[in-house]
Protein backbone atom coordinates (compact mmCIF):
# COMPACT_ATOMS: atom_id res chain seq x y z
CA UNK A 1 41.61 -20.80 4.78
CA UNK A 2 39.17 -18.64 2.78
CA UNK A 3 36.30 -21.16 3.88
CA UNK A 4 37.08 -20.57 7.61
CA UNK A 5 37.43 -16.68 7.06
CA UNK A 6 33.80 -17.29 5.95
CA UNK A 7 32.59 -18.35 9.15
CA UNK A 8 33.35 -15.25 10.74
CA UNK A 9 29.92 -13.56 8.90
CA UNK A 10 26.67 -14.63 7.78
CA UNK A 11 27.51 -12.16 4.82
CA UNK A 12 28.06 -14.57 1.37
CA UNK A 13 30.63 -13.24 -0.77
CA UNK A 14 27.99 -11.80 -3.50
CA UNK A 15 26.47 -10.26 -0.52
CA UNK A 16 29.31 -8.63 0.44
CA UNK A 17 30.45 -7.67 -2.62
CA UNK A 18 26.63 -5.86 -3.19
CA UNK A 19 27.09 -4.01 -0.37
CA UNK A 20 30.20 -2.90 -0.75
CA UNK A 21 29.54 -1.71 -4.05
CA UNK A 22 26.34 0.12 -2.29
CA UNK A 23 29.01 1.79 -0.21
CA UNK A 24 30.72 3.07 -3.32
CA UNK A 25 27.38 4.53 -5.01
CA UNK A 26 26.28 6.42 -1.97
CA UNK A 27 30.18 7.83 -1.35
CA UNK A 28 29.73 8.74 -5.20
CA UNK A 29 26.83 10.50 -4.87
CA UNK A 30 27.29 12.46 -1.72
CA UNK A 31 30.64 13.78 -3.57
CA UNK A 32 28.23 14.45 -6.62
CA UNK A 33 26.02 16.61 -4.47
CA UNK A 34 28.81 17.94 -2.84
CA UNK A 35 29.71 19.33 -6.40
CA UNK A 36 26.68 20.46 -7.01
CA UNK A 37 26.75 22.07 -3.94
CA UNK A 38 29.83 24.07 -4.89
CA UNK A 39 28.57 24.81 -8.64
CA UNK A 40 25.27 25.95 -6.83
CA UNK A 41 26.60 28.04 -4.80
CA UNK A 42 29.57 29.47 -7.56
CA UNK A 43 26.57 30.86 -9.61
CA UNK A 44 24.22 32.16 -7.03
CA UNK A 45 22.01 29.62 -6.07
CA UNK A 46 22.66 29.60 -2.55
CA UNK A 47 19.38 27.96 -1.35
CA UNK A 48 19.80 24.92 -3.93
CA UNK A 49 23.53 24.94 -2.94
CA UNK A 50 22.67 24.25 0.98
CA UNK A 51 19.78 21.37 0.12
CA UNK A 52 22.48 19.81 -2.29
CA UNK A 53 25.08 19.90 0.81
CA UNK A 54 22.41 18.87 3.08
CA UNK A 55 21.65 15.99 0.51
CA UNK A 56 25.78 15.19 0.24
CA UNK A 57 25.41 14.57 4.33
CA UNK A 58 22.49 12.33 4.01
CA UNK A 59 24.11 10.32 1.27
CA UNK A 60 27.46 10.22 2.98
CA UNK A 61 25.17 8.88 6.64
CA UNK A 62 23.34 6.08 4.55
CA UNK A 63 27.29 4.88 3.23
CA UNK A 64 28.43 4.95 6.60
CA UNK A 65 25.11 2.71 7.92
CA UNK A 66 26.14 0.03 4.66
CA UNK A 67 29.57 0.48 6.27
CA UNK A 68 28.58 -0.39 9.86
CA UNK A 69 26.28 -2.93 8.99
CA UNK A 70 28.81 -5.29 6.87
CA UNK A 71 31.74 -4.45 9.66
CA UNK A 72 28.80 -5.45 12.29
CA UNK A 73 28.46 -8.68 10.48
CA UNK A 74 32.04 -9.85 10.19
CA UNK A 75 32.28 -8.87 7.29
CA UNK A 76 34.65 -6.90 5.58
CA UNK A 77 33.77 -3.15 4.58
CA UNK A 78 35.79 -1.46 1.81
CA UNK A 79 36.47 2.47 1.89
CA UNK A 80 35.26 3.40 -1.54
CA UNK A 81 38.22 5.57 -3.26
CA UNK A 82 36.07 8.62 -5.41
CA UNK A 83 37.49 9.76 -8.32
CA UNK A 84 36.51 11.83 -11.72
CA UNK A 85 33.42 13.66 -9.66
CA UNK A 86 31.84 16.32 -12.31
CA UNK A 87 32.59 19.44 -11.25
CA UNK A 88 30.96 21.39 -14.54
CA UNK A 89 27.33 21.37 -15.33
CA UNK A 90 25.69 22.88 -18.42
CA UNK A 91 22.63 24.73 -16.69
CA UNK A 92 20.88 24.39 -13.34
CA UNK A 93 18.02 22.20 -14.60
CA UNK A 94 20.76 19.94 -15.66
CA UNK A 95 22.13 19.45 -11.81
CA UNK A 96 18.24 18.61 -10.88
CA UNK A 97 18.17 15.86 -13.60
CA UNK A 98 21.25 14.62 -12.64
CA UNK A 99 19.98 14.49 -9.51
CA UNK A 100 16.87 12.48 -10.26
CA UNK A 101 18.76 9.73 -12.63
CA UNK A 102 20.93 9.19 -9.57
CA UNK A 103 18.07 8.59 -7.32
CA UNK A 104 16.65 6.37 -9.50
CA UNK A 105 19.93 4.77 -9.77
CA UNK A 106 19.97 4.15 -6.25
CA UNK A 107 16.59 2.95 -5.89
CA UNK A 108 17.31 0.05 -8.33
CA UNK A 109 20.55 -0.62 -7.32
CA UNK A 110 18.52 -1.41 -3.82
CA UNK A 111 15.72 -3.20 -5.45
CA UNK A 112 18.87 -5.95 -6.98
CA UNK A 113 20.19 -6.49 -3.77
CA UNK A 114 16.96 -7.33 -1.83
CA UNK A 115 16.19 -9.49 -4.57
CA UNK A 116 19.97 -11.02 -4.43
CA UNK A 117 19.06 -11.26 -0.38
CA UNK A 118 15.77 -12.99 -1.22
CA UNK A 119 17.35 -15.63 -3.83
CA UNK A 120 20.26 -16.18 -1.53
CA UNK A 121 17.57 -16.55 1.86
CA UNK A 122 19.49 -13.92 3.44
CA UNK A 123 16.83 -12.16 5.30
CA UNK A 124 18.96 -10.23 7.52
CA UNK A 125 20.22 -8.21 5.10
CA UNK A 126 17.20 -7.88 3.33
CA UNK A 127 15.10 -6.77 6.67
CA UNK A 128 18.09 -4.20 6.83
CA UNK A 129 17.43 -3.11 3.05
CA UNK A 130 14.13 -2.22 4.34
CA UNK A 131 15.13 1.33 5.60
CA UNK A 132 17.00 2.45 2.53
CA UNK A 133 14.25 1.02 0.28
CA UNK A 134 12.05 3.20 2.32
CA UNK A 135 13.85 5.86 2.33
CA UNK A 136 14.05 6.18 -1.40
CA UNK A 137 10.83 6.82 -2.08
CA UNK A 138 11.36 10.16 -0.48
CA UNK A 139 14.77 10.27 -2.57
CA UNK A 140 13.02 10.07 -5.71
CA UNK A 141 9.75 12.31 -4.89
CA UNK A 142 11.88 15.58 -3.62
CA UNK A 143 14.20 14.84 -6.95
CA UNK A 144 11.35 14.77 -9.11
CA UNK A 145 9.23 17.72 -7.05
CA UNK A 146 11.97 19.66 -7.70
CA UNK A 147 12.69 19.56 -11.23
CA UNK A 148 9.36 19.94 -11.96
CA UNK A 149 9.62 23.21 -10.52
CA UNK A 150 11.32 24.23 -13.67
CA UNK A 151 7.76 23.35 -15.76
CA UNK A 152 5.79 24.70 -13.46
CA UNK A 153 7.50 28.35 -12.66
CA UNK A 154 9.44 28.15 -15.97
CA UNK A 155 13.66 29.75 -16.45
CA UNK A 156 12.32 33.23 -17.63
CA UNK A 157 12.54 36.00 -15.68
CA UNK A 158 12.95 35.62 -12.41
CA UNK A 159 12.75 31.59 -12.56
CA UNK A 160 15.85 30.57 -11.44
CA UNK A 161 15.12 32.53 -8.55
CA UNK A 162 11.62 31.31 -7.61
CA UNK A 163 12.97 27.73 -8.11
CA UNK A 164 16.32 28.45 -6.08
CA UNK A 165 14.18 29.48 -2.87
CA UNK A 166 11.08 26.78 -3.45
CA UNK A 167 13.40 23.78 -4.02
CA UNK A 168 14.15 23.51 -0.18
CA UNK A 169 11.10 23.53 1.40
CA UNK A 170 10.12 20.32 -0.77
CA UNK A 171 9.05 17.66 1.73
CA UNK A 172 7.40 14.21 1.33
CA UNK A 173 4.98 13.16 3.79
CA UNK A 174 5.19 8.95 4.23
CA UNK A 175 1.30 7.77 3.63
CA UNK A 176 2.21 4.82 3.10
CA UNK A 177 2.73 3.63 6.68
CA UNK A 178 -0.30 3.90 9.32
């Protein structure tokens, strides 16, 4: 029975299961940055607390394309149940290197399953990796740009404040592509 189940998707099981644990990160970290949001915006950083809600929507829109895609496929998509999100953070640089590990996170958590796609000749999913790959290259950049704005403008002073209203207007500009 579980061989003619199979039929129904070009999806293999380790596919599916990748992707479905994809759909977990990115529900994780849009509640993460949804938290951050609300610690942001707790201790007066209410530009940083709109980018990190406007960050929790993105993140919550790339889960629901992983979602589409494996229910698109025939496959079968798992609602991610979020638990234990931190809520508490120990300074406001700490939220911005939070936030880069997690990109980073992401971006090799998409680099295993393209190369899972490749070793299993599944180049459907792969040429659907494509976008997210992509996209987290401006993930990372913004992530990094802005917590190096804590080198560059320093926490003394007014700091926090200069950071809070620069980290925003961060944008990456793709070069890559003609």
């Amino acid at each position: 029975m579980k061989d003619l189940l199979r039929l129904r998707t070009s999806l293999t099981e380790e596919i599916e299961r990748v992707l479905n644990e994809q759909i977990k990160m990115e529900a994780e970290a849009s509640a993460m940055y949804l938290a951050m949001s609300s610690w942001c915006d707790r201790n007066g950083f209410d530009f940083s607390a709109g980018y990190f809600k406007k960050q929790s929507d993105e993140e919550r829109e790339h889960m629901l394309r992983l979602f589409k895609y494996v229910s698109d496929m025939g496959g079968r998509a798992v609602s991610p149940n979020i638990a234990n999100i931190q809520v508490e953070y120990d300074s406001f640089k700490s939220i911005f290197e939070l936030a880069l590990q997690q990109e980073i996170a992401v971006t090799q958590s998409f680099n295993r399953m393209a190369d899972k796609c490749q070793k299993e000749k599944d180049y459907v999913t792969f040429s659907f990796l494509q976008w997210f790959l992509k996209e987290q290259i401006e993930e990372e950049y913004v992530a990094r740009r802005a917590l190096e704005l804590f080198e560059v403008i320093g926490e003394d002073g007014t700091g926090h404040y200069e950071i809070d209203k620069r980290v925003p207007k961060i944008t990456y500009e793709n070069t890559y592509e003609a």
